[in-house]
PDB file of N, CA and C in Angstrom:
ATOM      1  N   UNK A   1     169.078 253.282 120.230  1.00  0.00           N
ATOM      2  CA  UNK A   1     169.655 252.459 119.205  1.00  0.00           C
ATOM      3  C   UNK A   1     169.343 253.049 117.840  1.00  0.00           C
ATOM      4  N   UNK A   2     170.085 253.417 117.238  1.00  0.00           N
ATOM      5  CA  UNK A   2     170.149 253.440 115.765  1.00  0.00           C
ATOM      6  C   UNK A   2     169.606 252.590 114.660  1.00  0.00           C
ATOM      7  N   UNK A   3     168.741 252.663 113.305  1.00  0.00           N
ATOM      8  CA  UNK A   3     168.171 251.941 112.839  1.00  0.00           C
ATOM      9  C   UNK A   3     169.815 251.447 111.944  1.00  0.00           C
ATOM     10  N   UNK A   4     169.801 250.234 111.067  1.00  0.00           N
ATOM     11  CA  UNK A   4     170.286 250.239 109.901  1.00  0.00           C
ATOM     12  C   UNK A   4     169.633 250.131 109.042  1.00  0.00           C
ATOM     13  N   UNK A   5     170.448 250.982 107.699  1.00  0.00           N
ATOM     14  CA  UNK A   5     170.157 250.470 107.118  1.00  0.00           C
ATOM     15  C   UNK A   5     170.907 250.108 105.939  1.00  0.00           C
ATOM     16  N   UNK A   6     169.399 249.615 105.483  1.00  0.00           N
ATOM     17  CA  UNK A   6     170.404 248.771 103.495  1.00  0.00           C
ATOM     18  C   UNK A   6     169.963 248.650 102.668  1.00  0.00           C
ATOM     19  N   UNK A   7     170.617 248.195 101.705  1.00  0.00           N
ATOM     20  CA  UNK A   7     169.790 248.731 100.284  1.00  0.00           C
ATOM     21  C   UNK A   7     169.711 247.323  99.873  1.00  0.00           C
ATOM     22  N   UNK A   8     169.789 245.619 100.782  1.00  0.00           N
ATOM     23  CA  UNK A   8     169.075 244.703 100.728  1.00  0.00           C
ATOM     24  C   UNK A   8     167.558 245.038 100.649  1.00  0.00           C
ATOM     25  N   UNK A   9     167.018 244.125 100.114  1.00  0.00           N
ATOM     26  CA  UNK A   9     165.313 243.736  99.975  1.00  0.00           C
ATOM     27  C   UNK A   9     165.189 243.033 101.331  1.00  0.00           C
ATOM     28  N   UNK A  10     164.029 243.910 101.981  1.00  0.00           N
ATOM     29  CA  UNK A  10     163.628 242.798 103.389  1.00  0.00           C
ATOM     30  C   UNK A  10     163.749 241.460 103.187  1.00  0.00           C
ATOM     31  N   UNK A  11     162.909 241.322 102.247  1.00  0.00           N
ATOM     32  CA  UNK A  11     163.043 239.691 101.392  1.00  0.00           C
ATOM     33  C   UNK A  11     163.383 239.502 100.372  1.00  0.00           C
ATOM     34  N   UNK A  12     164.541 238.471 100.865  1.00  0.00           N
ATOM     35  CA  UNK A  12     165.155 238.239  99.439  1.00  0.00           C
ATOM     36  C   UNK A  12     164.781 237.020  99.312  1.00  0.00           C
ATOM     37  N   UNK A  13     163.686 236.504  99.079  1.00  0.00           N
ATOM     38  CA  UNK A  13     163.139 235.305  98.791  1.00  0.00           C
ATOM     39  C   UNK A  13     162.526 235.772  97.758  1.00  0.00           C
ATOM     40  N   UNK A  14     162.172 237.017  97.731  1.00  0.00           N
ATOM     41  CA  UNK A  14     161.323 237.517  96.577  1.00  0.00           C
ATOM     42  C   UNK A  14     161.844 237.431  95.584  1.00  0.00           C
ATOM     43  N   UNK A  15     162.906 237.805  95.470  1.00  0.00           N
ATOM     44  CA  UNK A  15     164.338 238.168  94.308  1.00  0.00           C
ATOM     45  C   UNK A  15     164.108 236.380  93.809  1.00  0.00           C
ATOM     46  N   UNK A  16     164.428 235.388  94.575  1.00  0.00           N
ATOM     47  CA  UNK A  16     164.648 234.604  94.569  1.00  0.00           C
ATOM     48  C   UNK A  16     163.119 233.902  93.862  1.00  0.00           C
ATOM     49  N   UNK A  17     162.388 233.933  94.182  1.00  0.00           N
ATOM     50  CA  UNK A  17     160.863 233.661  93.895  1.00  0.00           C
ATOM     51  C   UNK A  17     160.621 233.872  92.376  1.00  0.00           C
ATOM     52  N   UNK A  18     160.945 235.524  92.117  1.00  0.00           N
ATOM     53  CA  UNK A  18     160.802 236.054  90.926  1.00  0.00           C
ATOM     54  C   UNK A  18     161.465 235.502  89.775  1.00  0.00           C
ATOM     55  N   UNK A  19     162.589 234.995  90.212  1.00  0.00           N
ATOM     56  CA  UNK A  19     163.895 234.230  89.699  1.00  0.00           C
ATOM     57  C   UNK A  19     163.447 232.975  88.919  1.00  0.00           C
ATOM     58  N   UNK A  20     162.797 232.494  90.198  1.00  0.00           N
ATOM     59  CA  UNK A  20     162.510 230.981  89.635  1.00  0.00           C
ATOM     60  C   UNK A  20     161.097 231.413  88.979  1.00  0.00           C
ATOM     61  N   UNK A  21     160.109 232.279  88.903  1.00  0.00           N
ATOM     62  CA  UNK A  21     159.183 232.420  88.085  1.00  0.00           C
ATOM     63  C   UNK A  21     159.282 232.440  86.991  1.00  0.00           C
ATOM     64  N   UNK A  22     160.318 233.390  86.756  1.00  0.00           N
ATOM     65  CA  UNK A  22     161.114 233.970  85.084  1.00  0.00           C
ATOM     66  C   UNK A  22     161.605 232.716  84.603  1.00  0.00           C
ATOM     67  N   UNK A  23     162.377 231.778  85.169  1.00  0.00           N
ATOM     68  CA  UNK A  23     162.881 230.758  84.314  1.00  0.00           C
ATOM     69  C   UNK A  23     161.549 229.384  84.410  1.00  0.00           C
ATOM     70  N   UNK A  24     160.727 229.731  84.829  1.00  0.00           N
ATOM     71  CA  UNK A  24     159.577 228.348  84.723  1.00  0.00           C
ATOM     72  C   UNK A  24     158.680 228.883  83.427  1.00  0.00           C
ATOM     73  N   UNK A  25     158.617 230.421  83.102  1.00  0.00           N
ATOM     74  CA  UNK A  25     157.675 231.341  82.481  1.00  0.00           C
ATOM     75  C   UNK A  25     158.709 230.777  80.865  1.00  0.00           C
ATOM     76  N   UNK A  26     160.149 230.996  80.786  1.00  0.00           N
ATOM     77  CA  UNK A  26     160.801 230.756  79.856  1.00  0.00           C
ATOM     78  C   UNK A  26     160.732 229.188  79.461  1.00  0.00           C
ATOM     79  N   UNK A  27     160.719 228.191  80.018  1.00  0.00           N
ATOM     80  CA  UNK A  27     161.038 226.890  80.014  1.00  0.00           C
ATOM     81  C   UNK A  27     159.913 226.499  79.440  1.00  0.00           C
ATOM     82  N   UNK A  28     158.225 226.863  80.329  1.00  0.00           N
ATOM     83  CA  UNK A  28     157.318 226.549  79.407  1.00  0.00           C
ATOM     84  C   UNK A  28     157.402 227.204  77.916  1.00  0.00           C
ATOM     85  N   UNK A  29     157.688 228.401  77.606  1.00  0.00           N
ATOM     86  CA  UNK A  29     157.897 229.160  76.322  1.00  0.00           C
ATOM     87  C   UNK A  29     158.503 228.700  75.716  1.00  0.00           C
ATOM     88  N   UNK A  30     159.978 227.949  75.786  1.00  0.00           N
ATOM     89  CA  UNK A  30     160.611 226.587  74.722  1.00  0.00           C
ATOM     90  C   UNK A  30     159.905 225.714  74.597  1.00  0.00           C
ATOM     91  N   UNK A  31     159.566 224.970  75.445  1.00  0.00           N
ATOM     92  CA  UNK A  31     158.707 223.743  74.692  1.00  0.00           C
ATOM     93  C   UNK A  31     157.532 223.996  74.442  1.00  0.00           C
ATOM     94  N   UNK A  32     156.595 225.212  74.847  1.00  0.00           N
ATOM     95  CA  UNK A  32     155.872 225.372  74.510  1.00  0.00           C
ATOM     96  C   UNK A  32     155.837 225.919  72.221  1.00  0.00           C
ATOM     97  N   UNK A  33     157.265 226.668  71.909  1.00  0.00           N
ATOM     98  CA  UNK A  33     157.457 227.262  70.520  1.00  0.00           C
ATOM     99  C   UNK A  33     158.187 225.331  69.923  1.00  0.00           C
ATOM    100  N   UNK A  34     159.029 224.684  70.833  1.00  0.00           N
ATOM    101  CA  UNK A  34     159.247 223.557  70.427  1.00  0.00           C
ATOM    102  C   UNK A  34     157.925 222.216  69.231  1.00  0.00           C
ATOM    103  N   UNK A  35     157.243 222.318  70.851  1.00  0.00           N
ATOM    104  CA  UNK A  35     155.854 221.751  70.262  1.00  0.00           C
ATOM    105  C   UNK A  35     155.176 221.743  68.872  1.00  0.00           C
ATOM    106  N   UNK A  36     155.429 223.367  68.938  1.00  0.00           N
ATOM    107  CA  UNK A  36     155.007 223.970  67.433  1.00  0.00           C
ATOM    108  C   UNK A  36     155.347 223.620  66.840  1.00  0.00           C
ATOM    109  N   UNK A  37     157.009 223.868  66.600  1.00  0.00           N
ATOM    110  CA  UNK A  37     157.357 223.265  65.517  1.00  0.00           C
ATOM    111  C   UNK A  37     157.556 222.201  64.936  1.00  0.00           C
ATOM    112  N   UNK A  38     157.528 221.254  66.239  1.00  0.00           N
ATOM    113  CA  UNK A  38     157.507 219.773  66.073  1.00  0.00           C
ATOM    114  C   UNK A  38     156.292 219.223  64.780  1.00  0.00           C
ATOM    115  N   UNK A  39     155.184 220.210  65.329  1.00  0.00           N
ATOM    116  CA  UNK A  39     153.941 220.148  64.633  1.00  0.00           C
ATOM    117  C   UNK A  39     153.749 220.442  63.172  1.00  0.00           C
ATOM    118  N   UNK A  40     154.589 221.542  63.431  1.00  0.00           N
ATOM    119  CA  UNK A  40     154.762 222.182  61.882  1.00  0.00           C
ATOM    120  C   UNK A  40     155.273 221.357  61.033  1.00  0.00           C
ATOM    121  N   UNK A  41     156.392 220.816  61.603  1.00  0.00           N
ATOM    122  CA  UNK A  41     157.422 219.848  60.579  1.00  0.00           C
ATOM    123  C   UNK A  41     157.166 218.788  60.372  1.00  0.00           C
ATOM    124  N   UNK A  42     156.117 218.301  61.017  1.00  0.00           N
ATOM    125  CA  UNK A  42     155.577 216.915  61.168  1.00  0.00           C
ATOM    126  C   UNK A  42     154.285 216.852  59.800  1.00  0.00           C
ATOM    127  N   UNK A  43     153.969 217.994  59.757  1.00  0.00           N
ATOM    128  CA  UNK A  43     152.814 218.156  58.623  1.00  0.00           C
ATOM    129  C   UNK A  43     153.531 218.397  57.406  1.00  0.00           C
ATOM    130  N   UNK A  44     154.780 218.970  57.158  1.00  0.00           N
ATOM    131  CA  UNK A  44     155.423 219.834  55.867  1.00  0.00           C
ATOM    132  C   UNK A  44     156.041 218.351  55.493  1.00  0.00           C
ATOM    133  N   UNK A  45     156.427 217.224  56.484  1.00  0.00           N
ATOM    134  CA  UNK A  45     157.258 216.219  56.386  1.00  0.00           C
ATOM    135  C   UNK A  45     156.095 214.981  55.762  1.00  0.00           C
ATOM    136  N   UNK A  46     154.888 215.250  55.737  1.00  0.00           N
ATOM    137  CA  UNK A  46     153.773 214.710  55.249  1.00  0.00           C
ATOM    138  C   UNK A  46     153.709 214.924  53.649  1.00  0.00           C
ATOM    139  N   UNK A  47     154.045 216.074  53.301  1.00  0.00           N
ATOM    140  CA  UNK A  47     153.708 216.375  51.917  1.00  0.00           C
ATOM    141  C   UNK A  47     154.702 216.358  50.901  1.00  0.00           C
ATOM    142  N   UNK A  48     156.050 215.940  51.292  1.00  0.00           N
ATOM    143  CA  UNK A  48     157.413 215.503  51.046  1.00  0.00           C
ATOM    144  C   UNK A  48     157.778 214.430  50.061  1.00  0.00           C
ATOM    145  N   UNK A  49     157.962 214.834  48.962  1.00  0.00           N
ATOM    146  CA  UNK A  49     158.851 213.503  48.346  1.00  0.00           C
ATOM    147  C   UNK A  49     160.264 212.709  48.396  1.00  0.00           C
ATOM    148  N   UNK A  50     160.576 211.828  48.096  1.00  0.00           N
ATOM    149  CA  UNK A  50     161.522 211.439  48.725  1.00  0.00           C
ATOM    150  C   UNK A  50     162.819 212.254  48.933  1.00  0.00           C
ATOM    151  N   UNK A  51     163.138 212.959  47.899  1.00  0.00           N
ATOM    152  CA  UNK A  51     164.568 214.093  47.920  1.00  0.00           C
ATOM    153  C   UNK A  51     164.397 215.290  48.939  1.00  0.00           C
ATOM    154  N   UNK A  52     162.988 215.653  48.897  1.00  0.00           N
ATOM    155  CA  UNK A  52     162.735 216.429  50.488  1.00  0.00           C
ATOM    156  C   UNK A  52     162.892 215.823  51.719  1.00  0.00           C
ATOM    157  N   UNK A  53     162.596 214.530  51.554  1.00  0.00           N
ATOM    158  CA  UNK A  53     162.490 213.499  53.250  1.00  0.00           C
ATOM    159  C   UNK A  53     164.330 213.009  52.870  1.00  0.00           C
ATOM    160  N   UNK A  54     164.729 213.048  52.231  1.00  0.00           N
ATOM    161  CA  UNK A  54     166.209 213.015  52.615  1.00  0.00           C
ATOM    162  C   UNK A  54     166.822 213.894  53.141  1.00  0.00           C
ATOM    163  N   UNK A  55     166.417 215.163  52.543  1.00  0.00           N
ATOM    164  CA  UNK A  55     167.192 216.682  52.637  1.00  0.00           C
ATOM    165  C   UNK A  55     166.514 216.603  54.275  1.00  0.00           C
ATOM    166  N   UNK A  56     165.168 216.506  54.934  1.00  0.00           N
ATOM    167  CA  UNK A  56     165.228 216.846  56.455  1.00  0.00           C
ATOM    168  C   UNK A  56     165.385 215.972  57.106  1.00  0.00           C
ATOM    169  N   UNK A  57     165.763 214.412  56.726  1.00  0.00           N
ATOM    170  CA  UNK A  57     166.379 213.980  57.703  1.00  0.00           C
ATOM    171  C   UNK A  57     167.837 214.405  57.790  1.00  0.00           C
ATOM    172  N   UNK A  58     169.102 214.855  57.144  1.00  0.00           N
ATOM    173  CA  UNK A  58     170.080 215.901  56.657  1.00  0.00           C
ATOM    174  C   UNK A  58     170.167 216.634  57.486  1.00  0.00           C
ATOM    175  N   UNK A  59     169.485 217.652  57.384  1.00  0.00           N
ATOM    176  CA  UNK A  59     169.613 218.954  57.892  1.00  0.00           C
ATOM    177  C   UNK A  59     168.707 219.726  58.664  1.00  0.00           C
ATOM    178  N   UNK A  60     167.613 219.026  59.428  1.00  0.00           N
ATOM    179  CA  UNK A  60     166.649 219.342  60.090  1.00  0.00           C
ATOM    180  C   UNK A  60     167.280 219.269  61.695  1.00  0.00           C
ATOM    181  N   UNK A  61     166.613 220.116  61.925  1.00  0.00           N
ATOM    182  CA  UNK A  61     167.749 220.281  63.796  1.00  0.00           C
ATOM    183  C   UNK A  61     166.651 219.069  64.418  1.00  0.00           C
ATOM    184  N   UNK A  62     165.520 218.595  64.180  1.00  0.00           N
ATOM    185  CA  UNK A  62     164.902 217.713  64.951  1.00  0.00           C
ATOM    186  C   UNK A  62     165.042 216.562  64.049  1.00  0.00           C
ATOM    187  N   UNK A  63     165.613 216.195  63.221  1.00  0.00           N
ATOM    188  CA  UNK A  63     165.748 214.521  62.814  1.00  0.00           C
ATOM    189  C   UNK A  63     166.432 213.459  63.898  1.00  0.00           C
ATOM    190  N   UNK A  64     166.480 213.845  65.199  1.00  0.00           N
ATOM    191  CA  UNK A  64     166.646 212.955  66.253  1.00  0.00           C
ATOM    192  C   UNK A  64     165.457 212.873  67.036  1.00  0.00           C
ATOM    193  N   UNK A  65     164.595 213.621  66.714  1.00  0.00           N
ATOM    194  CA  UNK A  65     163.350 213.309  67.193  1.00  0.00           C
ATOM    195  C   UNK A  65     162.670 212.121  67.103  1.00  0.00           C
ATOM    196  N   UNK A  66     161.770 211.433  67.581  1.00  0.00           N
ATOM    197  CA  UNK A  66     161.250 209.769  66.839  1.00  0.00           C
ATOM    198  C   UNK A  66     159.911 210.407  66.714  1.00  0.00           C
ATOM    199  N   UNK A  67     159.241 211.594  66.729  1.00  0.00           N
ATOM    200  CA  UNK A  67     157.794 211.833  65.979  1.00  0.00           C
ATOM    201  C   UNK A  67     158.410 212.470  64.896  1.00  0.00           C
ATOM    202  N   UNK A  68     159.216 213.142  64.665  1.00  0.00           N
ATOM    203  CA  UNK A  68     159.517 213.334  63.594  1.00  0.00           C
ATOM    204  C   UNK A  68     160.127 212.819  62.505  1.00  0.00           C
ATOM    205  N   UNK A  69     161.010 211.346  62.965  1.00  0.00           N
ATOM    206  CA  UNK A  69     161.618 210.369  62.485  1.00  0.00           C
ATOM    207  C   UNK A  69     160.326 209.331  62.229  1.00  0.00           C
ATOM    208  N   UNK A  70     159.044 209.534  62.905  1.00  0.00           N
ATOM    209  CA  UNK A  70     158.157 208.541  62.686  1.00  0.00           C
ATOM    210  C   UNK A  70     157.062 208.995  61.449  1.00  0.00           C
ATOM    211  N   UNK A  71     157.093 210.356  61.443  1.00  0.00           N
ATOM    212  CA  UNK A  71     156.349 211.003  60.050  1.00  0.00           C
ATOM    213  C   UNK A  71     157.039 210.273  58.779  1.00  0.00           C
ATOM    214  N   UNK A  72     158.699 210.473  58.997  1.00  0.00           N
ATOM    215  CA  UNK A  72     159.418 210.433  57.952  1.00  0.00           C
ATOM    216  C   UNK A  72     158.915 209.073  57.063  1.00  0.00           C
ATOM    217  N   UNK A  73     159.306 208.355  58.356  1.00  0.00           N
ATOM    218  CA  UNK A  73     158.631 206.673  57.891  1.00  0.00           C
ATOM    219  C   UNK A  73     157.487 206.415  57.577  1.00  0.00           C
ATOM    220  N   UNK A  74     156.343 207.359  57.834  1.00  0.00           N
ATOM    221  CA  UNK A  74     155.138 206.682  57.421  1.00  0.00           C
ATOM    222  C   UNK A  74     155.088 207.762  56.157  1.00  0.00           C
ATOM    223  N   UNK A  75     155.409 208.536  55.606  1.00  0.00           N
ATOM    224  CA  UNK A  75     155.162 208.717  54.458  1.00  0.00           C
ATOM    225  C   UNK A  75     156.104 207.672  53.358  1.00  0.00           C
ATOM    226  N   UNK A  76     154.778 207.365  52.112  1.00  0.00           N
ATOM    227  CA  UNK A  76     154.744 206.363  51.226  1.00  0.00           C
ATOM    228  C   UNK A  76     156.746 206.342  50.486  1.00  0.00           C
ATOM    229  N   UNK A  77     156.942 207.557  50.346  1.00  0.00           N
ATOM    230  CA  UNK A  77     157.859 208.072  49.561  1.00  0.00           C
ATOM    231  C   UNK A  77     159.189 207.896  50.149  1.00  0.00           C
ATOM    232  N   UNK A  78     159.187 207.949  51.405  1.00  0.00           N
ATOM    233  CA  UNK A  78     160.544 207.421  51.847  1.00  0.00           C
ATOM    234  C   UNK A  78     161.105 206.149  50.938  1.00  0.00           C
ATOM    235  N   UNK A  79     162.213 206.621  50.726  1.00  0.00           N
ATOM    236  CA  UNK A  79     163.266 204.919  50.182  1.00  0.00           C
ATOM    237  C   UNK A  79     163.457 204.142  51.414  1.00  0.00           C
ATOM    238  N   UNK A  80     163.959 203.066  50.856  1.00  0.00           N
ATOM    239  CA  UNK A  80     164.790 201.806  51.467  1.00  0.00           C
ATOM    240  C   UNK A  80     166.194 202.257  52.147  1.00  0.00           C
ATOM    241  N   UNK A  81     166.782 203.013  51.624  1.00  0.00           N
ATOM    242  CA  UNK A  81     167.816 203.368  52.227  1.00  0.00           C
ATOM    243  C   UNK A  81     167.756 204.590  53.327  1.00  0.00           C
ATOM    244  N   UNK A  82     166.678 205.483  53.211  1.00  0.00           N
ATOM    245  CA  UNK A  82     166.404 206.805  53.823  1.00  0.00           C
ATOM    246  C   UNK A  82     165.952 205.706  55.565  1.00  0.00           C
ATOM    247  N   UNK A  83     165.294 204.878  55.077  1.00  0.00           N
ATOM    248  CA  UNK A  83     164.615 204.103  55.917  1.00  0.00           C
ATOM    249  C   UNK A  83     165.310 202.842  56.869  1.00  0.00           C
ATOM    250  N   UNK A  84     166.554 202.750  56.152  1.00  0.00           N
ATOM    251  CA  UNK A  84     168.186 202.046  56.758  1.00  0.00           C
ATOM    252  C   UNK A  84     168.566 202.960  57.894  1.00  0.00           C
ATOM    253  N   UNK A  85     168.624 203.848  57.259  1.00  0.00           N
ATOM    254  CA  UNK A  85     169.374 204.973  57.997  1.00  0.00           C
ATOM    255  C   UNK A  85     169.236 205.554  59.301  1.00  0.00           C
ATOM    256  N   UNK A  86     167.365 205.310  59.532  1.00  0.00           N
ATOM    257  CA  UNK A  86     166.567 205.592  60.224  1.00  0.00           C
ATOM    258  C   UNK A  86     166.589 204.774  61.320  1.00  0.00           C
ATOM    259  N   UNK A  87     166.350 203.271  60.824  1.00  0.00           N
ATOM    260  CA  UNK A  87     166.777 202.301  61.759  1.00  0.00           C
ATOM    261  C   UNK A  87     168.373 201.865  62.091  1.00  0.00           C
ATOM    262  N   UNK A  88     169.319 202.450  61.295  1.00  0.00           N
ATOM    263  CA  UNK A  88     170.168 202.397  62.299  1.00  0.00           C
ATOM    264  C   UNK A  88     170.609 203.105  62.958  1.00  0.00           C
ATOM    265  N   UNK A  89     170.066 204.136  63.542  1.00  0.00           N
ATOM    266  CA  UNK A  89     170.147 205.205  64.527  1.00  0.00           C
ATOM    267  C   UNK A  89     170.329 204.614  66.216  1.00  0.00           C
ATOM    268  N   UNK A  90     171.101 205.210  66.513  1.00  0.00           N
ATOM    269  CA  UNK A  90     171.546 204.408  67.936  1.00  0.00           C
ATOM    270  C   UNK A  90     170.393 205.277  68.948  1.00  0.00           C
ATOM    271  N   UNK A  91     169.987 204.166  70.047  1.00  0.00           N
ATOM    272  CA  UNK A  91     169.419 204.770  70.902  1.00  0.00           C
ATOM    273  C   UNK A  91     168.089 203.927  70.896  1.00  0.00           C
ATOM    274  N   UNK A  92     167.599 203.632  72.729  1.00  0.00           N
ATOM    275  CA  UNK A  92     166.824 202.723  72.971  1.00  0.00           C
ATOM    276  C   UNK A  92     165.240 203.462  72.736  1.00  0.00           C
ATOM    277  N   UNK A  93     165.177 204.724  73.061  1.00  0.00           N
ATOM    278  CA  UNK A  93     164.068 205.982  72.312  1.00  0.00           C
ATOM    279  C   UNK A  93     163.212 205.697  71.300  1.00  0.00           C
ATOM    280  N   UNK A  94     164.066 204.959  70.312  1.00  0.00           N
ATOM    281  CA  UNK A  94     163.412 204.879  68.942  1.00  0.00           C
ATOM    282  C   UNK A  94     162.591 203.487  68.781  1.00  0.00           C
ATOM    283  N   UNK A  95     162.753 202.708  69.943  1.00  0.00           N
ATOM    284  CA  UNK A  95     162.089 201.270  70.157  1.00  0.00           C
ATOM    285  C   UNK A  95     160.832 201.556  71.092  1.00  0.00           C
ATOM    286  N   UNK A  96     160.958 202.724  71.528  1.00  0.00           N
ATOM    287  CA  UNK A  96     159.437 202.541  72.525  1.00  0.00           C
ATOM    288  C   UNK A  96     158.469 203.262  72.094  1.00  0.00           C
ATOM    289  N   UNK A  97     157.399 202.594  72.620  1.00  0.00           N
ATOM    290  CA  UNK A  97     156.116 203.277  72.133  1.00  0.00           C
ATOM    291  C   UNK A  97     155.909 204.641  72.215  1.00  0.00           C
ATOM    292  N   UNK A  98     155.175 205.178  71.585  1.00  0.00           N
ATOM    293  CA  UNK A  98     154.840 206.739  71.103  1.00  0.00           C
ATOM    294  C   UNK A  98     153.452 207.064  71.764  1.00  0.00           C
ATOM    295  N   UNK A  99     153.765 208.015  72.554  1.00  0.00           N
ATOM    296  CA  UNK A  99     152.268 208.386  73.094  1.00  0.00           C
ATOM    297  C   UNK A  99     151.715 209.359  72.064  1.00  0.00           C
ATOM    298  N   UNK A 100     150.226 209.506  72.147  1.00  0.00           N
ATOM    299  CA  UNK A 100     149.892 210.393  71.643  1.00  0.00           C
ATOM    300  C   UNK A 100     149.492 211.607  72.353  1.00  0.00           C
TER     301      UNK A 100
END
């Protein structure tokens, strides 16, 4: 009998293995650079007067966040209206408690 052969991997579970390693290795690496910045913006959003805490609730890619929507609010400087705006944001998210 003749061998075959092929230019398959004995195991292709490996392929497959490696696969799902690479995207668990990436997935922690987003939320892991996410986190950060959550962090970052959460402190810069601390030192903010009100025309800055307008401009990132605006134009900040995380102003749907609620820790970052919750900085916004606890600094003194937010307005009445910045703070309308905030609460009328749709979504049951923004009513539940915040872990730390």
């Amino acid at each position: 009998m003749s061998e075959k052969s092929s230019s398959r991997p004995e195991a292709p579970w490996a392929l497959w293995t490696g696969l799902a390693g690479g995207l668990a290795a990436a997935v922690i690496g987003w939320e892991t650079w996410r986190g950060l910045e959550l962090e970052r913006a959460v402190q810069e959003v601390s030192r903010m007067d009100g025309r800055q805490l307008d401009e990132a609730f605006e134009r900040s890619p995380l102003n749907r966040d609620k820790y970052f929507l919750g900085a916004i609010a606890q600094n003194a400087a937010a307005g009445t209206a910045l703070l309308d705006r905030i609460a009328a944001l749709p979504g049951d998210e923004y009513y539940e408690a915040m872990d730390h």
